[in-house]
PDB file of N, CA and C in Angstrom:
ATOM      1  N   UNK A   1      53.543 207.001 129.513  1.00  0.00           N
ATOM      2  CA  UNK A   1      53.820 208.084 130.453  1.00  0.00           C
ATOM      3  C   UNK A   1      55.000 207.728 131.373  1.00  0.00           C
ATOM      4  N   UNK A   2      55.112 206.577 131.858  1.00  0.00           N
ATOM      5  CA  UNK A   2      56.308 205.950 132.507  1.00  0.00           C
ATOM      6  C   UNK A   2      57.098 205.947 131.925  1.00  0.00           C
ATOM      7  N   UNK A   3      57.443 205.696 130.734  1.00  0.00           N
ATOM      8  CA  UNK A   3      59.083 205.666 130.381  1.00  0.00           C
ATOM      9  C   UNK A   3      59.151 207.310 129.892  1.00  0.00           C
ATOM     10  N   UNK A   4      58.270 208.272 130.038  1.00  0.00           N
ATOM     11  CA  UNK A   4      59.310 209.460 129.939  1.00  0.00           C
ATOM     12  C   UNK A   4      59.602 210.388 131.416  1.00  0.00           C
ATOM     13  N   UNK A   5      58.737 209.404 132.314  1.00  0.00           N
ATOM     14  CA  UNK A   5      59.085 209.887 133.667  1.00  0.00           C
ATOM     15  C   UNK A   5      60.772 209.011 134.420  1.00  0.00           C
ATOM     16  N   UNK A   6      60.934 207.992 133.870  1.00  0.00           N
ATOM     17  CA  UNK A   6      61.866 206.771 134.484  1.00  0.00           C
ATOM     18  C   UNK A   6      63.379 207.404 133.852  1.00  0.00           C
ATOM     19  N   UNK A   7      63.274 208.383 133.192  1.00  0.00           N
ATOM     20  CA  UNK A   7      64.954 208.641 132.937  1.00  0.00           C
ATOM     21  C   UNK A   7      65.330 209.573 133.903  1.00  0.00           C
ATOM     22  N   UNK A   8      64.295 210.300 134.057  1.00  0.00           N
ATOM     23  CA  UNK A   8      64.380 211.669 134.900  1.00  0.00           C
ATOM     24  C   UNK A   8      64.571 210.782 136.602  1.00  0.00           C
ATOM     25  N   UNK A   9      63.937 209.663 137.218  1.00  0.00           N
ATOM     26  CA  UNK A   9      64.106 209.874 137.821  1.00  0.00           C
ATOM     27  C   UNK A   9      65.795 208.456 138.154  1.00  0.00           C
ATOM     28  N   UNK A  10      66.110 208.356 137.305  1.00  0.00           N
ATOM     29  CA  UNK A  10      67.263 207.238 137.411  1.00  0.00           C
ATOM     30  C   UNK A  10      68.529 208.139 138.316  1.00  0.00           C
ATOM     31  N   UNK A  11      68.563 209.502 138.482  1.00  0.00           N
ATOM     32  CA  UNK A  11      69.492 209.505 139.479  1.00  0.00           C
ATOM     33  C   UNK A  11      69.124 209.308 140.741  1.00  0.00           C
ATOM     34  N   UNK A  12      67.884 209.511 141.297  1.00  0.00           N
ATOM     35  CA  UNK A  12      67.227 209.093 142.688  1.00  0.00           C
ATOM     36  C   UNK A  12      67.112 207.844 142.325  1.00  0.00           C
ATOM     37  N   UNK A  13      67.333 206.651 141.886  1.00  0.00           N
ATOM     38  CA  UNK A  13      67.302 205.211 142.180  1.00  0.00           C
ATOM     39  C   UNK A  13      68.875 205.808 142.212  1.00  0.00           C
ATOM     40  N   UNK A  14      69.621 206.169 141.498  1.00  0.00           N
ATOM     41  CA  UNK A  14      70.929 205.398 141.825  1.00  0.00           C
ATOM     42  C   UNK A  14      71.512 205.997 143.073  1.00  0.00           C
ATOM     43  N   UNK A  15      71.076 207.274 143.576  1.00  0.00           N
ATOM     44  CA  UNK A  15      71.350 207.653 145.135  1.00  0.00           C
ATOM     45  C   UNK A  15      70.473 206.583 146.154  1.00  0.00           C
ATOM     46  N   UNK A  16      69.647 206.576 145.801  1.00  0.00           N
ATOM     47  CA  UNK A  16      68.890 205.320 146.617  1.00  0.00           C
ATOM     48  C   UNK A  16      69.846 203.686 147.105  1.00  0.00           C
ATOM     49  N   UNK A  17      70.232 204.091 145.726  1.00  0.00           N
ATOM     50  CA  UNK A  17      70.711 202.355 146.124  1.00  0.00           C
ATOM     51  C   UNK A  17      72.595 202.677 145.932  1.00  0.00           C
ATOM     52  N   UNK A  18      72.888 203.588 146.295  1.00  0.00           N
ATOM     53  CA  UNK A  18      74.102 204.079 146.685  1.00  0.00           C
ATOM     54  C   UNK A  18      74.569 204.445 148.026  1.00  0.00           C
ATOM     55  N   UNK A  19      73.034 204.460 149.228  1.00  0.00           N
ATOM     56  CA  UNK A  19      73.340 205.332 150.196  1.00  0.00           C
ATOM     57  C   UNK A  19      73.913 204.502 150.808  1.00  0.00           C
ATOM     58  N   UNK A  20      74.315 204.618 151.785  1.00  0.00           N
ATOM     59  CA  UNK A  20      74.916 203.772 153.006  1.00  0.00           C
ATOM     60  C   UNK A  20      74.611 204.155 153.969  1.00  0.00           C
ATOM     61  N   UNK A  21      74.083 203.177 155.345  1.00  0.00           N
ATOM     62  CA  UNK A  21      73.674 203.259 156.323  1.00  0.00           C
ATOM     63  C   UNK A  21      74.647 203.230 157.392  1.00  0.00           C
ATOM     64  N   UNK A  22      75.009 204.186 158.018  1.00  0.00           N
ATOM     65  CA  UNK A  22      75.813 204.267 159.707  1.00  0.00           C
ATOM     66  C   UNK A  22      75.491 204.637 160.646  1.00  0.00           C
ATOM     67  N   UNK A  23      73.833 205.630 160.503  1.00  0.00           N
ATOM     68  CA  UNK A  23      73.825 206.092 161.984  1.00  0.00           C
ATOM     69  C   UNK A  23      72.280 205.432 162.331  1.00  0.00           C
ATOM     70  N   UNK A  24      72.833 204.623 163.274  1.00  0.00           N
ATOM     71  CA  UNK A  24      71.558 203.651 164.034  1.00  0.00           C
ATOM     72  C   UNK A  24      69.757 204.622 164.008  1.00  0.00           C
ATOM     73  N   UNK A  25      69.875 205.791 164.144  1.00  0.00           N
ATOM     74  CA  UNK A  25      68.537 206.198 164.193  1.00  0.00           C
ATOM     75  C   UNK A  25      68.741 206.520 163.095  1.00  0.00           C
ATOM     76  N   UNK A  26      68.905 206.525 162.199  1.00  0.00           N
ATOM     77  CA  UNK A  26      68.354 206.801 160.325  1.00  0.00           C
ATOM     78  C   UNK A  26      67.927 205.614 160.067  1.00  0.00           C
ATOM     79  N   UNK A  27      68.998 204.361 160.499  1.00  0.00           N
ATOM     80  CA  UNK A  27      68.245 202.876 160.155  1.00  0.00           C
ATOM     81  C   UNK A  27      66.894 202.541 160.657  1.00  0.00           C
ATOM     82  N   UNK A  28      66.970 202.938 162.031  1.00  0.00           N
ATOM     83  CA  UNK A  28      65.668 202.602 163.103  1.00  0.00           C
ATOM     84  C   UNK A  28      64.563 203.110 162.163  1.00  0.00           C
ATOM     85  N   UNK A  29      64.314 204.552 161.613  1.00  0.00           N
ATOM     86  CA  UNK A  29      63.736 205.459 161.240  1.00  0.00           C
ATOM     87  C   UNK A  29      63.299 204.516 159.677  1.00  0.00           C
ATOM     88  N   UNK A  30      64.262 204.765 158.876  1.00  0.00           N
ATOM     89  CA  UNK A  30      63.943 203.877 157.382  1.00  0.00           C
ATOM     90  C   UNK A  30      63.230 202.709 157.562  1.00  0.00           C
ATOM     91  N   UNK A  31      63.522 201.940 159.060  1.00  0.00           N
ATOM     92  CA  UNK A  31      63.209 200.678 158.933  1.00  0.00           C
ATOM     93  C   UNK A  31      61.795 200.875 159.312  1.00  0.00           C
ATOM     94  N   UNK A  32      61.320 201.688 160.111  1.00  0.00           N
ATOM     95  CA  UNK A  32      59.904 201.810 160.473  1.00  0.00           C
ATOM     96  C   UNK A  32      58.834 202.359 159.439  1.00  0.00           C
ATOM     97  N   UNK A  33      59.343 203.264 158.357  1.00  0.00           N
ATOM     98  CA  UNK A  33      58.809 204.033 157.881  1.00  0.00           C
ATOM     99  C   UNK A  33      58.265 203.626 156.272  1.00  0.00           C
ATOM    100  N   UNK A  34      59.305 202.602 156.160  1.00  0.00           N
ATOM    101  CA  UNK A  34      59.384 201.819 154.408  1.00  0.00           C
ATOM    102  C   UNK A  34      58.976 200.796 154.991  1.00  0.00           C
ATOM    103  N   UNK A  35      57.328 199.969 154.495  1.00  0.00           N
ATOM    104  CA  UNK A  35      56.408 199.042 154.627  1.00  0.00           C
ATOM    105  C   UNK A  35      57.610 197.994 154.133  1.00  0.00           C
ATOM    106  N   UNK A  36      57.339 196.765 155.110  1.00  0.00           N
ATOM    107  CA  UNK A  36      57.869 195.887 154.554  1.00  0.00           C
ATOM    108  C   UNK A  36      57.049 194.564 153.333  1.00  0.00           C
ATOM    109  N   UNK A  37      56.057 195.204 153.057  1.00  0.00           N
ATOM    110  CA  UNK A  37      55.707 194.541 152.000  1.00  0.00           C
ATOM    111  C   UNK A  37      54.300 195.450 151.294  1.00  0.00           C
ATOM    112  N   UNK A  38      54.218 194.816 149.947  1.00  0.00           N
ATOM    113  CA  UNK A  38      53.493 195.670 149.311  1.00  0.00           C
ATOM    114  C   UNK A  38      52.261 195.979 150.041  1.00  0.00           C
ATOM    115  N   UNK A  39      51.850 197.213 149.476  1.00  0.00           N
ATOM    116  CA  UNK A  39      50.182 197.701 150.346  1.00  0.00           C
ATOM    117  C   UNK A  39      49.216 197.070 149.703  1.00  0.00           C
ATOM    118  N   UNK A  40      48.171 196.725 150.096  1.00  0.00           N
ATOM    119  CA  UNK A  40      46.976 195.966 150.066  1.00  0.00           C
ATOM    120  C   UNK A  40      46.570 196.349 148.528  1.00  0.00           C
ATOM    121  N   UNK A  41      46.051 195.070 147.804  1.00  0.00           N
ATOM    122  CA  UNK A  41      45.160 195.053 146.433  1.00  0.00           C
ATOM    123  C   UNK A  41      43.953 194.858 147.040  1.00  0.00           C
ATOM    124  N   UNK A  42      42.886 195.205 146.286  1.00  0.00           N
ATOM    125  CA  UNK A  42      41.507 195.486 146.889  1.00  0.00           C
ATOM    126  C   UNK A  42      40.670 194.902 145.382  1.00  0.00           C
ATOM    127  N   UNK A  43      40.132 194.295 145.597  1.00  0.00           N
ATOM    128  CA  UNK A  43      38.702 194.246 144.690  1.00  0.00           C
ATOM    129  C   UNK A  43      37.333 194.867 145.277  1.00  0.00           C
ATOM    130  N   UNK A  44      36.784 196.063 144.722  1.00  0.00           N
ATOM    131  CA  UNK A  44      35.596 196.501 145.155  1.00  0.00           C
ATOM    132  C   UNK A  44      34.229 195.452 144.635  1.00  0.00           C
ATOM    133  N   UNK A  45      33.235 195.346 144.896  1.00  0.00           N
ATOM    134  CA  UNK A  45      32.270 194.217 144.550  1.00  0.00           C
ATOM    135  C   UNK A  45      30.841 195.473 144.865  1.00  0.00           C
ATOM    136  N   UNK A  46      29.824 194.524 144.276  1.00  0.00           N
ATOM    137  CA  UNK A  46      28.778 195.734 144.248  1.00  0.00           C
ATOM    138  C   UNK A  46      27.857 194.213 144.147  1.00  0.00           C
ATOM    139  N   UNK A  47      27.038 193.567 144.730  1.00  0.00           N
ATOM    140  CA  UNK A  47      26.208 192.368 144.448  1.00  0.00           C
ATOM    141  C   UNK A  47      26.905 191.284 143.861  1.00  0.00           C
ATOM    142  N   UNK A  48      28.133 191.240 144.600  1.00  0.00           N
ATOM    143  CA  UNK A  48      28.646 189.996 144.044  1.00  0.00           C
ATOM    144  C   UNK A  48      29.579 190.332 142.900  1.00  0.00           C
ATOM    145  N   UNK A  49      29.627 191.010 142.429  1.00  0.00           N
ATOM    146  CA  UNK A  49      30.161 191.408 140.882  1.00  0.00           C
ATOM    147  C   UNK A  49      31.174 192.372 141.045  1.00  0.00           C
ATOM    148  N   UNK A  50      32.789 192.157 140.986  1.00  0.00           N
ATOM    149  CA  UNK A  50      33.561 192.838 141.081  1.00  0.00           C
ATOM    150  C   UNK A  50      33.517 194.110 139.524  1.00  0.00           C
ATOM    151  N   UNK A  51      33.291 195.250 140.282  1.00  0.00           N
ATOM    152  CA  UNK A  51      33.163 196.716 139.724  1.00  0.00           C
ATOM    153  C   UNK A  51      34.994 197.452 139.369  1.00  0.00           C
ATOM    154  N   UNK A  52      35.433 197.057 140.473  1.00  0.00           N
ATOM    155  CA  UNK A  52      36.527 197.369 140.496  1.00  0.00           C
ATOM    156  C   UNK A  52      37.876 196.912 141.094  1.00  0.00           C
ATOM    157  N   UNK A  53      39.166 196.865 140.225  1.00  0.00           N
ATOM    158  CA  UNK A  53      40.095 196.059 141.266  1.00  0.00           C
ATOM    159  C   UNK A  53      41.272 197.241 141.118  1.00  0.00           C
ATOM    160  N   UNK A  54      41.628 197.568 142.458  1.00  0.00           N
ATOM    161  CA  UNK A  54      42.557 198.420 142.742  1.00  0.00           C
ATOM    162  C   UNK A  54      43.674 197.330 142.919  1.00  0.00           C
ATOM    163  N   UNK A  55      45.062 197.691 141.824  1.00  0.00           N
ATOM    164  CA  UNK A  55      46.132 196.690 142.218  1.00  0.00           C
ATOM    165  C   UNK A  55      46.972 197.293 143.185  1.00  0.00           C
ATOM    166  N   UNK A  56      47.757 196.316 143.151  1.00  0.00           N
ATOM    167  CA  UNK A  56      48.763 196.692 145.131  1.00  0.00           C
ATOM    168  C   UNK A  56      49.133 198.091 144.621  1.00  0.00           C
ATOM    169  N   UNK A  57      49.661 199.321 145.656  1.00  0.00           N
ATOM    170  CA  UNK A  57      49.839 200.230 145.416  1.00  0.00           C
ATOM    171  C   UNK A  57      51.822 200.216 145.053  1.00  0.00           C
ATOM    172  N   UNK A  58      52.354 198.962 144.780  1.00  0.00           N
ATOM    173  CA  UNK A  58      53.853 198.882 144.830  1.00  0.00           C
ATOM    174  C   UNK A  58      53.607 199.389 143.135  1.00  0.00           C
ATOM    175  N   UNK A  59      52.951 198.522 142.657  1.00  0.00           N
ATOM    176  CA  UNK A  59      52.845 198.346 141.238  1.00  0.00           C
ATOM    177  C   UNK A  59      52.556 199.854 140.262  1.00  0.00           C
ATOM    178  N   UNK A  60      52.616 201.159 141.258  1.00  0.00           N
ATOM    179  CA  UNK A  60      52.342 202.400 140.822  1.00  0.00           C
ATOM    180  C   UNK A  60      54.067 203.264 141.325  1.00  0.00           C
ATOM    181  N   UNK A  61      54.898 202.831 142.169  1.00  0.00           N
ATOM    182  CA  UNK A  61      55.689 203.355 142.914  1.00  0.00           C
ATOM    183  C   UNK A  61      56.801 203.388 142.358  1.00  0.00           C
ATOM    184  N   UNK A  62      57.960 203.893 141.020  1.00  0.00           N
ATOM    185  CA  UNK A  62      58.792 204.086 140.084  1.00  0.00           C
ATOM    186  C   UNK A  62      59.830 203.324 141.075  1.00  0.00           C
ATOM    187  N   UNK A  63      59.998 203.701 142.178  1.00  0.00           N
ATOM    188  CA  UNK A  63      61.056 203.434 143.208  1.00  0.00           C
ATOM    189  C   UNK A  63      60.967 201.814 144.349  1.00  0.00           C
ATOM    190  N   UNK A  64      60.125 201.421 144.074  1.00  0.00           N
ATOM    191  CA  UNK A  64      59.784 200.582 145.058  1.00  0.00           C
ATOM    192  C   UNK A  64      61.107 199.337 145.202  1.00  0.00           C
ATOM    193  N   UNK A  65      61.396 198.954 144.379  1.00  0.00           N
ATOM    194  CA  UNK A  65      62.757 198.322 144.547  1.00  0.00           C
ATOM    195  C   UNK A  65      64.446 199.166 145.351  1.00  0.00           C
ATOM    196  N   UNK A  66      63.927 200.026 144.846  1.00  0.00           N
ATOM    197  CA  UNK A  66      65.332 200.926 145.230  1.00  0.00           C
ATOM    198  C   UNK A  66      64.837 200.853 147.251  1.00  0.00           C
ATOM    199  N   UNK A  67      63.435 201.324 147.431  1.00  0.00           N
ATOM    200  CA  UNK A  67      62.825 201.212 149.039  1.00  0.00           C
ATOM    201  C   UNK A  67      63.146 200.209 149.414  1.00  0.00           C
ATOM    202  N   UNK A  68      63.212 199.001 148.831  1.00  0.00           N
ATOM    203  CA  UNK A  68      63.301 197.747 149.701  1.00  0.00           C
ATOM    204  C   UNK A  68      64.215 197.781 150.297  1.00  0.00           C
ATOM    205  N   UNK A  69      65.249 198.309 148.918  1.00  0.00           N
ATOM    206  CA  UNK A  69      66.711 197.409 149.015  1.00  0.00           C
ATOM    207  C   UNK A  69      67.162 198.712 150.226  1.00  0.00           C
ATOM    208  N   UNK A  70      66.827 199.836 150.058  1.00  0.00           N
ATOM    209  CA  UNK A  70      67.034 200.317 151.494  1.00  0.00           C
ATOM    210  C   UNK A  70      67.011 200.530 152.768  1.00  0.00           C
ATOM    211  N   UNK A  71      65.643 199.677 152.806  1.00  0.00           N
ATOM    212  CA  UNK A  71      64.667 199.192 154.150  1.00  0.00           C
ATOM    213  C   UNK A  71      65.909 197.779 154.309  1.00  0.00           C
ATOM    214  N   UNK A  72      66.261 197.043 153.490  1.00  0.00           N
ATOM    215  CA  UNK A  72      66.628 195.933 153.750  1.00  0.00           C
ATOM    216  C   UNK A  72      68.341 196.245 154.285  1.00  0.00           C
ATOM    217  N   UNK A  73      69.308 196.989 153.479  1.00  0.00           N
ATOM    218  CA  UNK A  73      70.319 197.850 154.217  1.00  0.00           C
ATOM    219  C   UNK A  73      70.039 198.304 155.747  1.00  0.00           C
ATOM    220  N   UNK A  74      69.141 199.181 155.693  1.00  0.00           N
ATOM    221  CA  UNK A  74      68.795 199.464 157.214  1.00  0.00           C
ATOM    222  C   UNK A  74      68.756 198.108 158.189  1.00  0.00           C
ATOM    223  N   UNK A  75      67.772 197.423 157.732  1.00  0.00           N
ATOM    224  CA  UNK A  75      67.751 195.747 158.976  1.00  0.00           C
ATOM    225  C   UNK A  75      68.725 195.438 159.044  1.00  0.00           C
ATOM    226  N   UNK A  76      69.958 195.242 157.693  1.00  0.00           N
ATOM    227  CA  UNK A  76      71.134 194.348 157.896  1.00  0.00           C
ATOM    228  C   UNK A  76      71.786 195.302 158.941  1.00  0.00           C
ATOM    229  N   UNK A  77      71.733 196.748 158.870  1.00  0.00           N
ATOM    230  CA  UNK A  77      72.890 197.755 159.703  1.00  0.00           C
ATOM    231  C   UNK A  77      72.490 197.742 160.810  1.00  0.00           C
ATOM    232  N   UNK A  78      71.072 197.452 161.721  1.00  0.00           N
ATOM    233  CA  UNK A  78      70.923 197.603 162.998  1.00  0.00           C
ATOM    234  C   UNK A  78      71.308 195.966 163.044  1.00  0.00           C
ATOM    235  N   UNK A  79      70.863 194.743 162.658  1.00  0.00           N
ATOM    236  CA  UNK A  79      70.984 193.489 163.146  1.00  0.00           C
ATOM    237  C   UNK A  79      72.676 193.645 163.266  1.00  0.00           C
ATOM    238  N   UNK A  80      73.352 193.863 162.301  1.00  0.00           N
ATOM    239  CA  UNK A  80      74.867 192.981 162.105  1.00  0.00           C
ATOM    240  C   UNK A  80      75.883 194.150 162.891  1.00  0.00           C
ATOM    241  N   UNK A  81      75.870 195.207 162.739  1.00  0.00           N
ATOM    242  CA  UNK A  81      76.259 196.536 163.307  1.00  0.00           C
ATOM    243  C   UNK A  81      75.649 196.958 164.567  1.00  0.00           C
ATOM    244  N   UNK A  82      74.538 196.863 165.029  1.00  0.00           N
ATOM    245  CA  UNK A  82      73.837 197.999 166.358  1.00  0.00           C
ATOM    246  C   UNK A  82      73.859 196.212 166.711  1.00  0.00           C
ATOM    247  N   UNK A  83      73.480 195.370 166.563  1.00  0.00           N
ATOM    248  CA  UNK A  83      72.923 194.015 167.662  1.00  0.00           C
ATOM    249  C   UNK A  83      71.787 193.906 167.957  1.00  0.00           C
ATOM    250  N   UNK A  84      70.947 194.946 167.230  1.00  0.00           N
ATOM    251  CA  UNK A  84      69.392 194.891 167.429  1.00  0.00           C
ATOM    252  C   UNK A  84      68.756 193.419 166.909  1.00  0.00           C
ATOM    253  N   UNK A  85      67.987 193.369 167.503  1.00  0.00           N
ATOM    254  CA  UNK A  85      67.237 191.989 167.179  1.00  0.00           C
ATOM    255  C   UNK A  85      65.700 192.659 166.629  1.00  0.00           C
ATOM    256  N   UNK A  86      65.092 192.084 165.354  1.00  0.00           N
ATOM    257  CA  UNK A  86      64.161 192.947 164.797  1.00  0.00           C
ATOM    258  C   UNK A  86      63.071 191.624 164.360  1.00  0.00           C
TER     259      UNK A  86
END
């Protein structure tokens, strides 16, 4: 099912990781809003006996690399550009 969803969405990775960051509250904003690390894996248990294991929710997210690398643009543009300390 993924690889006939991943062509369709290869122009939103490549705008993703094309954008460029200049205006300090879009960075502030991206930087708050894109988790800086994956969301919680969970094993459910029922008497000891794992029933169920929910994996991290990155591992479902087509885009999650393209988020980083934009969350991570944003930090570099407020640290090296605005002087924010984060």
């Amino acid at each position: 099912m993924l690889n006939l969803i991943s062509p369709l969405l290869n122009p939103l990775r490549q705008w993703l990781d094309n954008l460029d960051i200049h205006n300090p509250d879009l960075a502030l904003f991206l930087y708050r809003v894109i988790p800086a690390q994956c969301p919680f894996a969970r094993n459910i248990k029922l008497f000891g006996h794992t029933i169920v294991h929910i994996p991290p929710l990155c591992k479902f997210n087509p885009l999650y690399e393209q988020l980083m690398g934009l969350r991570f643009r944003a930090m570099c543009y407020l640290v090296d550009d605005c002087g924010m300390t984060i």
